[in-house]
C-alpha atoms as a PDB file:
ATOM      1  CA  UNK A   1      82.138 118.738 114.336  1.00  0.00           C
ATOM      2  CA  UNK A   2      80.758 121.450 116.312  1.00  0.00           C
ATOM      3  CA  UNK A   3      77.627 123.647 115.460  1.00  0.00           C
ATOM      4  CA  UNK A   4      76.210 126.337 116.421  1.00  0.00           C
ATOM      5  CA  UNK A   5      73.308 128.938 115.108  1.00  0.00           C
ATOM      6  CA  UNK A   6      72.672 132.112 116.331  1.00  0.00           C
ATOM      7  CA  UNK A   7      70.919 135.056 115.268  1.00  0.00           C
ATOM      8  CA  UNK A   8      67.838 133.137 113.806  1.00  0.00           C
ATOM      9  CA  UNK A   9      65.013 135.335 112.444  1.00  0.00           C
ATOM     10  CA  UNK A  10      61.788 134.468 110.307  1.00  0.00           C
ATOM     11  CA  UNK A  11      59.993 137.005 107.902  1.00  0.00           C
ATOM     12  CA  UNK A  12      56.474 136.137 107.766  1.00  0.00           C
ATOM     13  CA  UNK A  13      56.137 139.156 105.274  1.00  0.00           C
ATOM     14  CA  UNK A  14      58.361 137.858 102.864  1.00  0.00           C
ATOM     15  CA  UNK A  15      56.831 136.916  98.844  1.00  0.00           C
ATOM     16  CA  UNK A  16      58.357 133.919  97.898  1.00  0.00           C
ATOM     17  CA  UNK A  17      54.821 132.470  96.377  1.00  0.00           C
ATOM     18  CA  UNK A  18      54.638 129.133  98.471  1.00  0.00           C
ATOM     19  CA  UNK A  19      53.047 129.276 102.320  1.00  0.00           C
ATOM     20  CA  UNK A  20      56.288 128.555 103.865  1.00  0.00           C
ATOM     21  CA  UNK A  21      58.061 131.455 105.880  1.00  0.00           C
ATOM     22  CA  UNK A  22      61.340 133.081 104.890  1.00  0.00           C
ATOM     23  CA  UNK A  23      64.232 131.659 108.027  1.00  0.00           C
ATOM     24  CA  UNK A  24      67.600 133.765 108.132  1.00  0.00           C
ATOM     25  CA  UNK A  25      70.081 132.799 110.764  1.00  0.00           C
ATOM     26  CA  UNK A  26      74.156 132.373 111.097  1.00  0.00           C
ATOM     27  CA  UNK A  27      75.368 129.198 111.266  1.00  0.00           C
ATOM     28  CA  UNK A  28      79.503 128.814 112.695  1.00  0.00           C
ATOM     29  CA  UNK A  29      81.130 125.379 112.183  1.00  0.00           C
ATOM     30  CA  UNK A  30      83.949 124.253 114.397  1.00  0.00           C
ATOM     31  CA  UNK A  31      85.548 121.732 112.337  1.00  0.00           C
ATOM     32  CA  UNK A  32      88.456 118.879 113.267  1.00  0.00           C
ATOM     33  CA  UNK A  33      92.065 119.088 111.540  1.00  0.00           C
ATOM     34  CA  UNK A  34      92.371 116.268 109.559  1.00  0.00           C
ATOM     35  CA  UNK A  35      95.144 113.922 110.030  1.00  0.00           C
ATOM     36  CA  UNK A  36      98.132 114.772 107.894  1.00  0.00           C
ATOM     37  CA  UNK A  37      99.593 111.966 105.473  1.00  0.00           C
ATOM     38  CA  UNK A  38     102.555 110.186 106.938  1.00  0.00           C
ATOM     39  CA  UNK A  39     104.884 110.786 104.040  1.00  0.00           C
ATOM     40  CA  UNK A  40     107.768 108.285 103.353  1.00  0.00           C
ATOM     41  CA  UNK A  41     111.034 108.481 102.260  1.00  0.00           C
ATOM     42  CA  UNK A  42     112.293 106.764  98.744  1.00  0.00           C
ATOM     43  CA  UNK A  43     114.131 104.018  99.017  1.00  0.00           C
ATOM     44  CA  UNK A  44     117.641 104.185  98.990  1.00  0.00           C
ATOM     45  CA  UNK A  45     118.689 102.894  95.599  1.00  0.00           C
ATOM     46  CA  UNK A  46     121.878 104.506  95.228  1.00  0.00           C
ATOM     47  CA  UNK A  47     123.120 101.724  97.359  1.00  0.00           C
ATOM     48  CA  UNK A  48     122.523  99.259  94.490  1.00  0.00           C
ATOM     49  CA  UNK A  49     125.677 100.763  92.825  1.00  0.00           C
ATOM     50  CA  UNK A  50     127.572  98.351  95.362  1.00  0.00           C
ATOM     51  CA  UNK A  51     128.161  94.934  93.733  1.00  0.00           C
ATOM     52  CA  UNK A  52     127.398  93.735  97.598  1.00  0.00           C
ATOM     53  CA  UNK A  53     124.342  94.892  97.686  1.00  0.00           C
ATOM     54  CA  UNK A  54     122.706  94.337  94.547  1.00  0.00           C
ATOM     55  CA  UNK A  55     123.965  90.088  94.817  1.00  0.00           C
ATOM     56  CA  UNK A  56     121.911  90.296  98.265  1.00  0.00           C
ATOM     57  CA  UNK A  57     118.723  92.575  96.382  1.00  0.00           C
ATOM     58  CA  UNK A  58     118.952  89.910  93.821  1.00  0.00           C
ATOM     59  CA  UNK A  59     118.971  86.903  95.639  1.00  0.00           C
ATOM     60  CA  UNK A  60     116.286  88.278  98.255  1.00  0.00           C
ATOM     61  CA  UNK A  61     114.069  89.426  95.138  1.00  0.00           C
ATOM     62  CA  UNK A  62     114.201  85.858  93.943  1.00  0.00           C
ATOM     63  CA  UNK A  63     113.713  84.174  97.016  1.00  0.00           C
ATOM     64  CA  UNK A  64     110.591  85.499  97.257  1.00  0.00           C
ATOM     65  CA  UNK A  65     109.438  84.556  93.485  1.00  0.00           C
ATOM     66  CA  UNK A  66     110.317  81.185  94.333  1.00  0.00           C
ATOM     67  CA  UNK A  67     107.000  81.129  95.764  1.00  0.00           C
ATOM     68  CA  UNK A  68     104.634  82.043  92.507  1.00  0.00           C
ATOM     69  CA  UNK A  69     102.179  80.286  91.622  1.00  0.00           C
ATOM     70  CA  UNK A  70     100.727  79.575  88.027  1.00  0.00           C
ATOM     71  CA  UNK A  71      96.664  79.240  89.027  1.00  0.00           C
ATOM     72  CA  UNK A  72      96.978  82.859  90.386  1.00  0.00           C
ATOM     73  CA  UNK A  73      95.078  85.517  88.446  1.00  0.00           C
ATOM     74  CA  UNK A  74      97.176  88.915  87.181  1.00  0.00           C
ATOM     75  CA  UNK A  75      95.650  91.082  89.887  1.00  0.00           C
ATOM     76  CA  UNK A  76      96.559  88.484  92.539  1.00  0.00           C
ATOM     77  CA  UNK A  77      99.907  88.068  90.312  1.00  0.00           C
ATOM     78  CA  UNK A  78     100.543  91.800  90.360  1.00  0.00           C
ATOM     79  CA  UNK A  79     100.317  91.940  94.064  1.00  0.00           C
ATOM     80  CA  UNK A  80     102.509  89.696  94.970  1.00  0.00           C
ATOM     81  CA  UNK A  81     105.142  90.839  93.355  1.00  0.00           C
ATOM     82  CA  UNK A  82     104.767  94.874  94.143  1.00  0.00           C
ATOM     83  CA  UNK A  83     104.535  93.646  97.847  1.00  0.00           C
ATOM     84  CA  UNK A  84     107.987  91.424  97.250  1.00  0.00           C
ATOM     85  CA  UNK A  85     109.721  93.818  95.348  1.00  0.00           C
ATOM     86  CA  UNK A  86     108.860  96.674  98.049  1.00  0.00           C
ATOM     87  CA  UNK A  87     109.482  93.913 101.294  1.00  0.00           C
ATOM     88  CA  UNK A  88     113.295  92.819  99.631  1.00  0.00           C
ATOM     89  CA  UNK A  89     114.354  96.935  99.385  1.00  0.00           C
ATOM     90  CA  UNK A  90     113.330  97.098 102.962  1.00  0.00           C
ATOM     91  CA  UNK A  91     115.310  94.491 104.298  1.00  0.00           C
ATOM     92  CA  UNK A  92     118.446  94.965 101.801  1.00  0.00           C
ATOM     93  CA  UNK A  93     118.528  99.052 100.656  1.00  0.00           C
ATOM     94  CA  UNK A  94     115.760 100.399 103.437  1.00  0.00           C
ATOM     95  CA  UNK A  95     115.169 104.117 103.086  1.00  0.00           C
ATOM     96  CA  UNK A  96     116.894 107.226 102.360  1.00  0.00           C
ATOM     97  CA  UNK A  97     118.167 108.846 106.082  1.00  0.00           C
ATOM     98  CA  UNK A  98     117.094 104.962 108.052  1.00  0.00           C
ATOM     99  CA  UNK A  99     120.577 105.370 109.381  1.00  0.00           C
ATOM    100  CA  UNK A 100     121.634 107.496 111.569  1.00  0.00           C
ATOM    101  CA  UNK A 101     124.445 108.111 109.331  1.00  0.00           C
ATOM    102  CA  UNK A 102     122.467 109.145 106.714  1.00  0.00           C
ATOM    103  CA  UNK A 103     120.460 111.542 108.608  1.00  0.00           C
END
């Protein structure tokens, strides 16, 4: 961030009841972009119309719950199985225009 002030004057004449002077200037900021948000696409889930490809969702989906365990709390629980659910429709349905066919 880039400042700059220019035009800086004081009134010493100026009744504002304390014993400080009055300061007046122009102040220009040169500020950064921020970074845009890399959007994502949905996934693809008109694919899971396909008998195909919902058997290989499934069976992906619970091959990774095989691996739940009871002495996990519901946060820990909850995470788990957003990140599964999310990391099986990546590898199986992937996103809308992830082919070049789609595109």
């Amino acid at each position: 961030m880039g400042l700059s002030l220019s035009d800086i004057r004081v009134f010493r004449g100026a009744d504002v009841s304390t014993d400080h002077y009055l300061l007046v200037g122009k102040i220009r900021l040169k500020l950064k972009r921020s970074a845009k948000k890399k959007t994502f696409c949905p996934y693809a889930v008109a694919k899971l119309k396909y008998p195909q490809t919902l058997h290989r969702y499934e069976l992906e989906v619970s091959n990774r719950f095989t691996v739940l365990q009871d002495d996990l709390s519901i946060e820990e629980k909850w995470e788990l199985f957003s990140t599964s659910v999310k990391a099986s429709a990546e590898i199986v349905i992937r996103r809308k225009g992830d082919t070049n066919r789609e595109r």
